[in-house]
PDB file of N, CA and C in Angstrom:
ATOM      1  N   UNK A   1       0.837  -1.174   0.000  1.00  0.00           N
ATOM      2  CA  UNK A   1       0.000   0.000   0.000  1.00  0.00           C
ATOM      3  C   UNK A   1       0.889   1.248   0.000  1.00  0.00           C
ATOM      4  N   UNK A   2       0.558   2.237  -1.029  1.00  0.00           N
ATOM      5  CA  UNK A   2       1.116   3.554  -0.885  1.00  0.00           C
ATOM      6  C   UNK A   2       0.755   4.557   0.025  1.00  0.00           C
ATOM      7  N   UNK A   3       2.136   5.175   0.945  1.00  0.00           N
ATOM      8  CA  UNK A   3       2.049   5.858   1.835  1.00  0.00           C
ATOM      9  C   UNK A   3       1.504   7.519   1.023  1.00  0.00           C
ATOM     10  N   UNK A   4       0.436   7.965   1.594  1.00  0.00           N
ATOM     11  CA  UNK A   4       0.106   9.651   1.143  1.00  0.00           C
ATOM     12  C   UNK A   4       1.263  10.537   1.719  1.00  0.00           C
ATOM     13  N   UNK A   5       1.644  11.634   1.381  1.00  0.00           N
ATOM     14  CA  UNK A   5       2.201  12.730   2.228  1.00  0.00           C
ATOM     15  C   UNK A   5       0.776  13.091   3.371  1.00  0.00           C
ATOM     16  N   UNK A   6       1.566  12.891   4.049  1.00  0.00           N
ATOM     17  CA  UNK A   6       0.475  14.056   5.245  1.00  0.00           C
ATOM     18  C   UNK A   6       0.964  15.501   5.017  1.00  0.00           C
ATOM     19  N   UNK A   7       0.192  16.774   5.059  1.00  0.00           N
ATOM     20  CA  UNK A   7       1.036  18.108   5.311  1.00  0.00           C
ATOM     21  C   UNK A   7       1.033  18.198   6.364  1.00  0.00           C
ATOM     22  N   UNK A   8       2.575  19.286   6.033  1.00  0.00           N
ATOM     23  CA  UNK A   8       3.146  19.829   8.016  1.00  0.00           C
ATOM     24  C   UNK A   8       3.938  18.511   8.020  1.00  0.00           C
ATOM     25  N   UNK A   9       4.173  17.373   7.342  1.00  0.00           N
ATOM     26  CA  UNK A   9       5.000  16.058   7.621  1.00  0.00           C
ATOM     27  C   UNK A   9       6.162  15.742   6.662  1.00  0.00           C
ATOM     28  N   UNK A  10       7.256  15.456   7.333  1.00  0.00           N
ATOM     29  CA  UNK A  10       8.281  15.109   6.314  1.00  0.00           C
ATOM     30  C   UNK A  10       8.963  13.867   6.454  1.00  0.00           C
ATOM     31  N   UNK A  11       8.665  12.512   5.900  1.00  0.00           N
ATOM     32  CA  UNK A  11       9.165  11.228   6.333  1.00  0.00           C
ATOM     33  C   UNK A  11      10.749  10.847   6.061  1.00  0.00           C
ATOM     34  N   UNK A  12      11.605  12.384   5.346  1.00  0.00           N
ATOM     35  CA  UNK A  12      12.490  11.975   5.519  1.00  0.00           C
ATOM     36  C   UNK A  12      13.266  12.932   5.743  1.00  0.00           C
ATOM     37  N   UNK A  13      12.994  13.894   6.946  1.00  0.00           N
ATOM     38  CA  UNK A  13      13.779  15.171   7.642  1.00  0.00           C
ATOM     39  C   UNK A  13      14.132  14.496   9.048  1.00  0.00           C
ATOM     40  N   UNK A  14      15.265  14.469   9.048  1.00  0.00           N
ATOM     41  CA  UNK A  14      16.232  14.238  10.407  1.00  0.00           C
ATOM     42  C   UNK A  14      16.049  14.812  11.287  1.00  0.00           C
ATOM     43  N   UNK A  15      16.323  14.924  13.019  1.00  0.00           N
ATOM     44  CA  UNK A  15      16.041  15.607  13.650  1.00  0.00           C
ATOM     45  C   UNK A  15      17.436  16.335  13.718  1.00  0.00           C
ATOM     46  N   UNK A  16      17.284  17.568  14.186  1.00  0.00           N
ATOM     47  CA  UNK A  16      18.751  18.491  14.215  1.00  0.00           C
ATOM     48  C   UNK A  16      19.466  18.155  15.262  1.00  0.00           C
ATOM     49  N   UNK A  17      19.313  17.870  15.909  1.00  0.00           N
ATOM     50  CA  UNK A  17      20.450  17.057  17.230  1.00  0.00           C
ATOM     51  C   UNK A  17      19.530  16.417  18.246  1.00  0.00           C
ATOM     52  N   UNK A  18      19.923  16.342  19.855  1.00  0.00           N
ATOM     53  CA  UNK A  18      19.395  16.111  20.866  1.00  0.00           C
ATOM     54  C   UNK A  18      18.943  16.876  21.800  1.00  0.00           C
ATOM     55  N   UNK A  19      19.116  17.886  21.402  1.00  0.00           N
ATOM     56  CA  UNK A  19      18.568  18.902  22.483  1.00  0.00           C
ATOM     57  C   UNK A  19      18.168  20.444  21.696  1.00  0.00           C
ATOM     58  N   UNK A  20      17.235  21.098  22.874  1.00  0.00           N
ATOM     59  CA  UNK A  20      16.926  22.189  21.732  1.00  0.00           C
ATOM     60  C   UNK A  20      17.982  23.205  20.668  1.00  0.00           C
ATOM     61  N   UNK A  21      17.856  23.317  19.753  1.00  0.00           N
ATOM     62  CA  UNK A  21      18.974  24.200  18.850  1.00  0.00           C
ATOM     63  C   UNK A  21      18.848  25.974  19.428  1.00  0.00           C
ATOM     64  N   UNK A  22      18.245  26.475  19.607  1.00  0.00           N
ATOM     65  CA  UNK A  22      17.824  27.682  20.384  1.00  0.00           C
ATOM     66  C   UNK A  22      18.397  28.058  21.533  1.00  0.00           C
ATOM     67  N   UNK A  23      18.653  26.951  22.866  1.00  0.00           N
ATOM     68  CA  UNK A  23      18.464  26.651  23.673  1.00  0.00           C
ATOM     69  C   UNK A  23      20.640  26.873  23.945  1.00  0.00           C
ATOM     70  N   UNK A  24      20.769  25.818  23.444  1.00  0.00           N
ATOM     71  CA  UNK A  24      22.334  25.218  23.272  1.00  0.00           C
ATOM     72  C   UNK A  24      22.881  26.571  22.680  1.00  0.00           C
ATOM     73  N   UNK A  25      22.186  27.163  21.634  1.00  0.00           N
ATOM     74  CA  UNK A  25      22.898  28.113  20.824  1.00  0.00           C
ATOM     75  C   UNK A  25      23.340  29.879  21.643  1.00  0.00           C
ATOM     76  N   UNK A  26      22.547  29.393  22.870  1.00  0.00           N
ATOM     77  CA  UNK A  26      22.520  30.672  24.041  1.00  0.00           C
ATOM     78  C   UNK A  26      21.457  31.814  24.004  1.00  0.00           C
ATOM     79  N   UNK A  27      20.232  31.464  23.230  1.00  0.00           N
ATOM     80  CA  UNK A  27      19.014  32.214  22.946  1.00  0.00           C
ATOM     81  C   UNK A  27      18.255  31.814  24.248  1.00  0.00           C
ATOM     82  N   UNK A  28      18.281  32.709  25.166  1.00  0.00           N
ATOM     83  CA  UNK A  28      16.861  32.260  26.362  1.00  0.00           C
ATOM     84  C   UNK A  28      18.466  32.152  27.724  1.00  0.00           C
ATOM     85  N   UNK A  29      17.167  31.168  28.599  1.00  0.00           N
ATOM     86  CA  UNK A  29      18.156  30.969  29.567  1.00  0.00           C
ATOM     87  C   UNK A  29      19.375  29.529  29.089  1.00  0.00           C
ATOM     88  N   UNK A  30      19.178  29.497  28.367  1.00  0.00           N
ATOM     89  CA  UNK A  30      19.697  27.593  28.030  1.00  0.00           C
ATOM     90  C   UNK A  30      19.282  26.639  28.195  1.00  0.00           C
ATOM     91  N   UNK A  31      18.289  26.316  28.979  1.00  0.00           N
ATOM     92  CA  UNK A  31      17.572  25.141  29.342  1.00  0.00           C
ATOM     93  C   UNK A  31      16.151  24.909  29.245  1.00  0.00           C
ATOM     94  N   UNK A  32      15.973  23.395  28.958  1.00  0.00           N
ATOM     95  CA  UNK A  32      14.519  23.090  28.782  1.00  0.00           C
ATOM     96  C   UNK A  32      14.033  21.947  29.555  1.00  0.00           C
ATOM     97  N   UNK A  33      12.352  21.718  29.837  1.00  0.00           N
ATOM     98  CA  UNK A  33      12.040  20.646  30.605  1.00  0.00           C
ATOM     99  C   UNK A  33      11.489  19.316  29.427  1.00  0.00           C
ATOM    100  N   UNK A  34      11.043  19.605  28.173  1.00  0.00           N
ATOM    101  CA  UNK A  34      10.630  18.607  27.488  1.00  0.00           C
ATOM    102  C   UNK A  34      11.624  19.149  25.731  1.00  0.00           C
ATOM    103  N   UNK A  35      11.348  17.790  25.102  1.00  0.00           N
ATOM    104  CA  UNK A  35      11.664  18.333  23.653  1.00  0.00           C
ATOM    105  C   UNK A  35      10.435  17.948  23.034  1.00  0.00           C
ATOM    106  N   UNK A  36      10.568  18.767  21.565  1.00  0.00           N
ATOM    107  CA  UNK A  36       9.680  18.709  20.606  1.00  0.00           C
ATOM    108  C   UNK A  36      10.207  18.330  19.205  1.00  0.00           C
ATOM    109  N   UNK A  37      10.002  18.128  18.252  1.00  0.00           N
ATOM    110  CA  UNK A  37      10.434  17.953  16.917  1.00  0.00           C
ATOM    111  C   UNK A  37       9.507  18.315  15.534  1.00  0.00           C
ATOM    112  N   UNK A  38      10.175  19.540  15.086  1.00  0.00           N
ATOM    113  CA  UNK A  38       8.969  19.431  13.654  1.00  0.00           C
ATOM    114  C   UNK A  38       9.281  18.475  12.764  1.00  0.00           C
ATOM    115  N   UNK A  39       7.730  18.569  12.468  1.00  0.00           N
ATOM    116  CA  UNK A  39       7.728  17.056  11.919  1.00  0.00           C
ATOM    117  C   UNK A  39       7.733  17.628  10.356  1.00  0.00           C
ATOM    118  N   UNK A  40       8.024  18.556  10.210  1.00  0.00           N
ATOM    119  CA  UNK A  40       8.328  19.087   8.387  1.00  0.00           C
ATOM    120  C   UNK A  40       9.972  19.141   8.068  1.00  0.00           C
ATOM    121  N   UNK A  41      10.811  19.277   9.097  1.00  0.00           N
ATOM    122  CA  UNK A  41      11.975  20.009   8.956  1.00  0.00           C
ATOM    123  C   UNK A  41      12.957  19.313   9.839  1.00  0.00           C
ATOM    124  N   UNK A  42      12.582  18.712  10.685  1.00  0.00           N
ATOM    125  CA  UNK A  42      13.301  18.066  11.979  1.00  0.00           C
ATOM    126  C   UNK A  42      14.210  18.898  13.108  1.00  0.00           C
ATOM    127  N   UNK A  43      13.637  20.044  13.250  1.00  0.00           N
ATOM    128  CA  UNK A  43      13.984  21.071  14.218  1.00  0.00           C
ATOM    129  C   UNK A  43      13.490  20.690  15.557  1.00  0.00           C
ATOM    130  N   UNK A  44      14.489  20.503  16.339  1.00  0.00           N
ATOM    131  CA  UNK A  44      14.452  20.153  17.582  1.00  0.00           C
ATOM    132  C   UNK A  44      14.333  21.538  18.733  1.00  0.00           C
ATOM    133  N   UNK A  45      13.222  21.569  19.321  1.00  0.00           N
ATOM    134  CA  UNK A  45      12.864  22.859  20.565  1.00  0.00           C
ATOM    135  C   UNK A  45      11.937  22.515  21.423  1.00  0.00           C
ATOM    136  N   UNK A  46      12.272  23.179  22.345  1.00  0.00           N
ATOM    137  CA  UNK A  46      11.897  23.076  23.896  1.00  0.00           C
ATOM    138  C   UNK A  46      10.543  23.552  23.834  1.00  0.00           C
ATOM    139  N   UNK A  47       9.704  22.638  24.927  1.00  0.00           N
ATOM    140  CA  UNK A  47       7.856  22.554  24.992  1.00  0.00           C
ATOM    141  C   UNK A  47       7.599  23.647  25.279  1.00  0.00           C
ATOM    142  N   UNK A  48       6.368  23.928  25.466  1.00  0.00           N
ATOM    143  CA  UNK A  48       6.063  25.459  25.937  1.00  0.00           C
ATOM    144  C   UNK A  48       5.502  25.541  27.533  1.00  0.00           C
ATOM    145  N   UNK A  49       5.907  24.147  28.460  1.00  0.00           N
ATOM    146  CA  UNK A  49       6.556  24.185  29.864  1.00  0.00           C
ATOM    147  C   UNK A  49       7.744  25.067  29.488  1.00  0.00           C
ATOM    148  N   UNK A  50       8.510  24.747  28.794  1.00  0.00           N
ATOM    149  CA  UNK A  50      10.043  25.482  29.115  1.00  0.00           C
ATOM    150  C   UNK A  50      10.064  27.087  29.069  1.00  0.00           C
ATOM    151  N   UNK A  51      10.873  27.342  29.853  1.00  0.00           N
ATOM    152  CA  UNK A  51      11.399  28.925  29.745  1.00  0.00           C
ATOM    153  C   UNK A  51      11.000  29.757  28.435  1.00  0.00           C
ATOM    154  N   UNK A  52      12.042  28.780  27.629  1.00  0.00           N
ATOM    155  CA  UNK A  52      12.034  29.930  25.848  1.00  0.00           C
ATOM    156  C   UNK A  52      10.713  29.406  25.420  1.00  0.00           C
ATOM    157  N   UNK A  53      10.169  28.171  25.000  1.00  0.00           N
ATOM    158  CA  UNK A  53       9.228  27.398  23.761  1.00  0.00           C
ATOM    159  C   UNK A  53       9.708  28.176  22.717  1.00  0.00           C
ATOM    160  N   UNK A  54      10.788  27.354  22.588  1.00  0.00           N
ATOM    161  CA  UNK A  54      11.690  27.293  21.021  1.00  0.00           C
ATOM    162  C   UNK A  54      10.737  27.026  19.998  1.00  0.00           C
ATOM    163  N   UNK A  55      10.308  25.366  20.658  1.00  0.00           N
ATOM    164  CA  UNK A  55       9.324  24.662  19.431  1.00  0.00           C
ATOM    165  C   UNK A  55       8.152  25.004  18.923  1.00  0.00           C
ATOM    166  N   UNK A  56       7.246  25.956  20.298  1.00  0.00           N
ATOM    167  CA  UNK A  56       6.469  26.646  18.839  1.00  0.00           C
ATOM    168  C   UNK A  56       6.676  27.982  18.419  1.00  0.00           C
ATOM    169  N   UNK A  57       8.015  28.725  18.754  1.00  0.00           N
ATOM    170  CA  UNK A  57       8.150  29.796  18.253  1.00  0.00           C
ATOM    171  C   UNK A  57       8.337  29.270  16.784  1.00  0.00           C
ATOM    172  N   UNK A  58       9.085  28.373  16.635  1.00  0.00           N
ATOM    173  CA  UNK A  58       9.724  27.638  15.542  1.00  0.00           C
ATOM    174  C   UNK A  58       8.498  27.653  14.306  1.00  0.00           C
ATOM    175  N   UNK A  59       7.256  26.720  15.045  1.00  0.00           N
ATOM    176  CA  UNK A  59       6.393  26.685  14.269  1.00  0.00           C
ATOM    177  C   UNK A  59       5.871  28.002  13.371  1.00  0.00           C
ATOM    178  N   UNK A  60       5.712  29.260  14.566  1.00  0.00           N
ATOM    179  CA  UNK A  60       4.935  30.626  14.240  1.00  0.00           C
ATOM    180  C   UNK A  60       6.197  31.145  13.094  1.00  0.00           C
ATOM    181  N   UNK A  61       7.306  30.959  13.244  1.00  0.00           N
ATOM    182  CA  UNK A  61       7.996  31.975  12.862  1.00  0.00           C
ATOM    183  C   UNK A  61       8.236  31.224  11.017  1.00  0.00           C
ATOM    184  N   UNK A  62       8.579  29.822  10.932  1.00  0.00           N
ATOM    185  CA  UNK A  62       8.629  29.372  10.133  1.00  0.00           C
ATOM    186  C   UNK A  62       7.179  28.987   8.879  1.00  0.00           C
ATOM    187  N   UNK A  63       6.085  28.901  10.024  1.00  0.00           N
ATOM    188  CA  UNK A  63       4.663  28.267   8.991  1.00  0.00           C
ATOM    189  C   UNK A  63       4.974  26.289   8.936  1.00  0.00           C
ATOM    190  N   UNK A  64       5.935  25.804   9.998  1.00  0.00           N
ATOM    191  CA  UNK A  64       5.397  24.406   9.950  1.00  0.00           C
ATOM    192  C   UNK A  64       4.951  23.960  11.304  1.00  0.00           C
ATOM    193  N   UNK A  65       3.369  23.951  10.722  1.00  0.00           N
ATOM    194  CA  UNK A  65       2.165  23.064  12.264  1.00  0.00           C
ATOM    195  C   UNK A  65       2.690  22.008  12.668  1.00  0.00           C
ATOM    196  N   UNK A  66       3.159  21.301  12.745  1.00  0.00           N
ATOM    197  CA  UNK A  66       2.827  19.847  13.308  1.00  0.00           C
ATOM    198  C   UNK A  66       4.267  19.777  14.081  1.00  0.00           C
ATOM    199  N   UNK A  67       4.336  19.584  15.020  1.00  0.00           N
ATOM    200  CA  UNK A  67       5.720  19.062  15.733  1.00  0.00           C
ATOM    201  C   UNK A  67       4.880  17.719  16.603  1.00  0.00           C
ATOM    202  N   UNK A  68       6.196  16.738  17.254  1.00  0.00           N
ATOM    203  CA  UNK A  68       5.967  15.407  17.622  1.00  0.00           C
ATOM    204  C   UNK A  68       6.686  15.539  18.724  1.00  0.00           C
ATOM    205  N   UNK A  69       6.329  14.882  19.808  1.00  0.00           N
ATOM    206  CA  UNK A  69       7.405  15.001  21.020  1.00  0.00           C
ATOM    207  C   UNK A  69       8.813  14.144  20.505  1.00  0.00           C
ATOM    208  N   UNK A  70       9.578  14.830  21.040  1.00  0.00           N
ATOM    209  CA  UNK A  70      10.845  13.846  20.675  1.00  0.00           C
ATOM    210  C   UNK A  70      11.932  13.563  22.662  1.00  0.00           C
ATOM    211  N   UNK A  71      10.361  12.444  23.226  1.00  0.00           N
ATOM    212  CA  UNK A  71      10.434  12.372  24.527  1.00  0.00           C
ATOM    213  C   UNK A  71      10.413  10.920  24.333  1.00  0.00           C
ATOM    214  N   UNK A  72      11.445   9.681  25.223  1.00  0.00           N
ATOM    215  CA  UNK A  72      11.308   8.660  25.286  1.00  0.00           C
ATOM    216  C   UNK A  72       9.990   8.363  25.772  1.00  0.00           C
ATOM    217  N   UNK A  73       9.653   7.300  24.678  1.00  0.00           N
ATOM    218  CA  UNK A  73       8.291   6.593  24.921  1.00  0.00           C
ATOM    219  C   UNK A  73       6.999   7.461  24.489  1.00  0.00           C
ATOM    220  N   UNK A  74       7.270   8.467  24.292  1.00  0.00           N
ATOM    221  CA  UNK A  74       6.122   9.055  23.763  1.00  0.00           C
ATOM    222  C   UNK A  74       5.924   9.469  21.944  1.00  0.00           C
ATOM    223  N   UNK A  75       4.822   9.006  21.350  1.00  0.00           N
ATOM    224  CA  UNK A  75       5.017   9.498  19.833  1.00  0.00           C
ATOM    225  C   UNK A  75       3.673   9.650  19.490  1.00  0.00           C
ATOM    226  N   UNK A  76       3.158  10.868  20.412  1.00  0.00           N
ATOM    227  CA  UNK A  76       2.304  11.715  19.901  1.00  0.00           C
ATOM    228  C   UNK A  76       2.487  12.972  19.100  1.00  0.00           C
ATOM    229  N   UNK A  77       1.542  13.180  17.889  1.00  0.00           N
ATOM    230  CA  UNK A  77       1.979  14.447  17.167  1.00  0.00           C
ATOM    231  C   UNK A  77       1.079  15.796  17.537  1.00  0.00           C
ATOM    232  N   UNK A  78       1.211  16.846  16.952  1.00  0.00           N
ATOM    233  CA  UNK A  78       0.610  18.111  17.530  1.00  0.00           C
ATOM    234  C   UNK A  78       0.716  19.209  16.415  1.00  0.00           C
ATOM    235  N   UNK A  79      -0.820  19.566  15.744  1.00  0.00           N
ATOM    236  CA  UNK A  79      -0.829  21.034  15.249  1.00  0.00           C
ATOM    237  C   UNK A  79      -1.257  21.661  15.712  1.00  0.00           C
ATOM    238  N   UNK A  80      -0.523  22.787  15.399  1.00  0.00           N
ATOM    239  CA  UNK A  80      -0.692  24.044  16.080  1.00  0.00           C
ATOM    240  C   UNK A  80      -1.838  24.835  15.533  1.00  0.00           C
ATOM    241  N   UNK A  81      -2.207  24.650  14.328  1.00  0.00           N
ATOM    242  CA  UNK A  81      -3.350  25.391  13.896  1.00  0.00           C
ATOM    243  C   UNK A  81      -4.706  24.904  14.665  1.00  0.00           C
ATOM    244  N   UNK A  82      -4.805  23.389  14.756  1.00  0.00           N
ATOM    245  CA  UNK A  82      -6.327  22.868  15.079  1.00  0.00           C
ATOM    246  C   UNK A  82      -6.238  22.881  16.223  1.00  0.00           C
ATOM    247  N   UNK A  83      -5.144  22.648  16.650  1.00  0.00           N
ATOM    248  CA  UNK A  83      -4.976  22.683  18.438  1.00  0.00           C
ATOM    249  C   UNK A  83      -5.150  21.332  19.259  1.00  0.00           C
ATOM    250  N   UNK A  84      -4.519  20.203  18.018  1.00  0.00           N
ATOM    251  CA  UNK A  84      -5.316  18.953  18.227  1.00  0.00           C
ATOM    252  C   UNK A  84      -4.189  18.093  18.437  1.00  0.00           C
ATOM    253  N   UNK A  85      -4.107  16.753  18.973  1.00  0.00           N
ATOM    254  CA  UNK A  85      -2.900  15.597  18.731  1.00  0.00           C
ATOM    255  C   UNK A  85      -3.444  14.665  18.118  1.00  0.00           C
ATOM    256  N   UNK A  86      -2.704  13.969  17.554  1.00  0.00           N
ATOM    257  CA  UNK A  86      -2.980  13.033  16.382  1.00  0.00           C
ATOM    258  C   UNK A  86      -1.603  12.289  16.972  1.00  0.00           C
ATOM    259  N   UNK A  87      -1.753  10.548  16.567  1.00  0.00           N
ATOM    260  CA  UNK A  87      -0.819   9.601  16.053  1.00  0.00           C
ATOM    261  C   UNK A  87      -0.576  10.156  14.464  1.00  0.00           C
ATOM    262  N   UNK A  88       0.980  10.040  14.007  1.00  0.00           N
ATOM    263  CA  UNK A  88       0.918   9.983  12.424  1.00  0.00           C
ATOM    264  C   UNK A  88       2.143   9.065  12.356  1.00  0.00           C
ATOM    265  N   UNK A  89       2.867   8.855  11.178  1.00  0.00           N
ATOM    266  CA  UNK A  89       3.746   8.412  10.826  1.00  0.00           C
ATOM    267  C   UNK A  89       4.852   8.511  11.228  1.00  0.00           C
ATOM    268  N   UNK A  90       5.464   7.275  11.052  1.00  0.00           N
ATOM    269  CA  UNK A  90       6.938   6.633  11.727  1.00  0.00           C
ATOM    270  C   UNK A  90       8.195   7.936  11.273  1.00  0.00           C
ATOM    271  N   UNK A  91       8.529   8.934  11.762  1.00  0.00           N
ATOM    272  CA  UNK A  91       9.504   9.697  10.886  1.00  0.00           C
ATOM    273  C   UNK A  91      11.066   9.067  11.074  1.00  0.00           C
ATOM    274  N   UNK A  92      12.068   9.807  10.741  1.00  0.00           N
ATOM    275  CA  UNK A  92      13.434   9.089  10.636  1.00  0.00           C
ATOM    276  C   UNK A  92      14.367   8.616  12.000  1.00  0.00           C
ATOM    277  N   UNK A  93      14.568   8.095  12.382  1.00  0.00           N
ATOM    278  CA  UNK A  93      15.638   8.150  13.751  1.00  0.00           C
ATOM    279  C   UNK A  93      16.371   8.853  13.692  1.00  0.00           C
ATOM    280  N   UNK A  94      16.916   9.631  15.192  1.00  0.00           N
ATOM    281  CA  UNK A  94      16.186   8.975  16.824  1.00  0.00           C
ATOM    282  C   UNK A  94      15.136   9.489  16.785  1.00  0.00           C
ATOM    283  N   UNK A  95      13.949   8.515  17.581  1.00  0.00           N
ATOM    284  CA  UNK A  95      12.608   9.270  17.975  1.00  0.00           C
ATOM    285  C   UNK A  95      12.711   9.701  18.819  1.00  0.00           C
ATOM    286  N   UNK A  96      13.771   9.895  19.741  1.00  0.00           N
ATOM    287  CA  UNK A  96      13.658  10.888  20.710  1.00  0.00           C
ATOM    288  C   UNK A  96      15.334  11.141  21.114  1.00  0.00           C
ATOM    289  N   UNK A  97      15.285  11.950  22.101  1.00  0.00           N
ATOM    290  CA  UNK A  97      16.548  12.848  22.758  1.00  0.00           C
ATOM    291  C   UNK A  97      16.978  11.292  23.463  1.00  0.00           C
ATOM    292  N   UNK A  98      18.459  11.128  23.774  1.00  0.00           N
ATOM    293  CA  UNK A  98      19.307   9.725  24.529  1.00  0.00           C
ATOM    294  C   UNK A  98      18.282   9.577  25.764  1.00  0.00           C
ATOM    295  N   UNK A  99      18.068   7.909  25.979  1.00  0.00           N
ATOM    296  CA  UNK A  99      17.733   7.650  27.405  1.00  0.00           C
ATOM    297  C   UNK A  99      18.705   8.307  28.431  1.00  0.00           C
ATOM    298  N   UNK A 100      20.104   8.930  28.269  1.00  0.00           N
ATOM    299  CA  UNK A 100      20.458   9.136  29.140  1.00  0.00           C
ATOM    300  C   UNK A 100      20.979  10.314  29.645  1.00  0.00           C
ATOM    301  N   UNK A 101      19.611  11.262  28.469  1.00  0.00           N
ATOM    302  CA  UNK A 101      19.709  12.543  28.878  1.00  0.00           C
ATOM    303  C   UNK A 101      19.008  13.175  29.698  1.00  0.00           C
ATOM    304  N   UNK A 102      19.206  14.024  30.869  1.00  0.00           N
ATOM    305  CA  UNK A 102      18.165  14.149  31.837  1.00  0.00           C
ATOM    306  C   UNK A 102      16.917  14.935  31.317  1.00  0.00           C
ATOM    307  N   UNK A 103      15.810  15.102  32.009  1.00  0.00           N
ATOM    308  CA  UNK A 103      14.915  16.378  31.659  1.00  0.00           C
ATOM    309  C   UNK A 103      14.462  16.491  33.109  1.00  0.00           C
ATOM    310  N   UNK A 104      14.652  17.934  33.349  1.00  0.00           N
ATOM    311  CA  UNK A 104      14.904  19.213  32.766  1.00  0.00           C
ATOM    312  C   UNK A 104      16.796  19.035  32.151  1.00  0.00           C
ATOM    313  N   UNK A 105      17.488  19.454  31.007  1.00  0.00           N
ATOM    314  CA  UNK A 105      18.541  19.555  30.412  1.00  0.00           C
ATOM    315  C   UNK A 105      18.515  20.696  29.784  1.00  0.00           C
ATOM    316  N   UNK A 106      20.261  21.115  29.723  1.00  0.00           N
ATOM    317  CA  UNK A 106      21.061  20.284  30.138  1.00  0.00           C
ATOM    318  C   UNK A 106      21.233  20.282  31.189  1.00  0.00           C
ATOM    319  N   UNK A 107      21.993  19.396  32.281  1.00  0.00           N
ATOM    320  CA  UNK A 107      22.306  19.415  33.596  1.00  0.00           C
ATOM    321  C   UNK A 107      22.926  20.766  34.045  1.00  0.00           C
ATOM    322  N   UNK A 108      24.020  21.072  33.489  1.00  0.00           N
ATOM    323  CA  UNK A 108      24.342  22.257  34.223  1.00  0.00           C
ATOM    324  C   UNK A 108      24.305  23.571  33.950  1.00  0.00           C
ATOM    325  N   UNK A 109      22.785  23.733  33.468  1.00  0.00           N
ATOM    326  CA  UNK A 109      22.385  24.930  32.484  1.00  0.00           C
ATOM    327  C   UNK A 109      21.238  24.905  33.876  1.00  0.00           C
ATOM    328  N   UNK A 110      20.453  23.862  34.220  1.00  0.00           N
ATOM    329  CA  UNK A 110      19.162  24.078  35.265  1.00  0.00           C
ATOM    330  C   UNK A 110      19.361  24.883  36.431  1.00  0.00           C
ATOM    331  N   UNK A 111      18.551  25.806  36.576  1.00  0.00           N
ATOM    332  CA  UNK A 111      18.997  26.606  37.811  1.00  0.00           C
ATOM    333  C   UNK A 111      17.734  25.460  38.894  1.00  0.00           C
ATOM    334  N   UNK A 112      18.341  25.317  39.984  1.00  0.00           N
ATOM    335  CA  UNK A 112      17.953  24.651  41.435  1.00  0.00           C
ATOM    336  C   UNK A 112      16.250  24.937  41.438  1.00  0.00           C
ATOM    337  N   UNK A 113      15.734  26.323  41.266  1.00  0.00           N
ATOM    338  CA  UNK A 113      14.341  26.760  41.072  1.00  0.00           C
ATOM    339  C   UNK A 113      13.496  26.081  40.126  1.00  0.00           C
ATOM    340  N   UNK A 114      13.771  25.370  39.315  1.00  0.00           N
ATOM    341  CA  UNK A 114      13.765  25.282  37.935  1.00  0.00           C
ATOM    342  C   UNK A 114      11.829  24.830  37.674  1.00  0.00           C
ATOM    343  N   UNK A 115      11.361  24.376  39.272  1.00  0.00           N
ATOM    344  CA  UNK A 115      10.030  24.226  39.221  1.00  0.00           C
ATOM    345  C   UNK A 115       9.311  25.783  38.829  1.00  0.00           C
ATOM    346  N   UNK A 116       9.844  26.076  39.315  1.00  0.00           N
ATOM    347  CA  UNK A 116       9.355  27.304  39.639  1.00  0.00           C
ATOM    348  C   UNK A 116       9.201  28.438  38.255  1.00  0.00           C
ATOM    349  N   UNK A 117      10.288  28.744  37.424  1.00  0.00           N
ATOM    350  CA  UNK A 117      10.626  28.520  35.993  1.00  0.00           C
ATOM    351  C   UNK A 117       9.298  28.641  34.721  1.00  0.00           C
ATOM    352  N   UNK A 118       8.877  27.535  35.141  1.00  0.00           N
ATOM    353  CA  UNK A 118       8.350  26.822  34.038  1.00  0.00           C
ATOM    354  C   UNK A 118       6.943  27.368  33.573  1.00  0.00           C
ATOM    355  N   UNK A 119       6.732  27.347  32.426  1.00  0.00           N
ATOM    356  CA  UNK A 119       5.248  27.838  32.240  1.00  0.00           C
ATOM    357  C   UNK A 119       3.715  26.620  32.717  1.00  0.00           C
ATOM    358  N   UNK A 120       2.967  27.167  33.148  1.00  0.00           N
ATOM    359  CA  UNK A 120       1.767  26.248  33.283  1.00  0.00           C
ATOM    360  C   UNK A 120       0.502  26.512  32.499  1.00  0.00           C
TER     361      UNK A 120
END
């Protein structure tokens, strides 16, 4: 059976590293509590718990809806236009940031408060 394109989806965009690109690059405070991944482009940014929300500035600033958590064990997707989650398609490896990276990361970017921080 032939796979459709979904839009907002790219089955063969890589993710840009393991941790947010925004984040690492010294935009914000440096640190995040979850990751995200667009699922058009494979841009990796921090949830919108975190300090900056890289990942949906990413979305607004660029025009691609759909990002996927890129959280062990989780592979739910998310547009931003409908405001909805959806299961979609298998995209490229890794599906997520190392088991043996902490969250909140990076480690010595978290300030001690870091509950406190966070958006709700």
């Amino acid at each position: 059976m032939e796979e459709r394109p979904v839009p907002g989806i790219s089955q063969t965009a890589v993710p840009s590293g393991t941790g947010c690109l925004e984040c690492l690059s010294g935009d914000g405070p440096g640190w995040w509590l979850h990751l995200r991944r667009c699922a058009q482009c494979g841009h990796i940014g921090c949830c919108d718990s975190s300090p900056s929300q890289h990942a949906s500035a990413h979305a607004r600033s660029v025009g691609h809806p759909v990002m996927k958590s890129f959280e062990p064990g989780e592979d739910w997707f998310y547009e931003h236009t409908t405001k909805k989650f959806f299961r979609g398609p298998r995209l490229p490896d890794p599906q997520s940031r190392p088991l043996e990276q902490p969250a909140p990361a990076p480690a010595d970017k978290v300030p001690a408060d870091w509950r406190e921080r966070l958006h709700r």
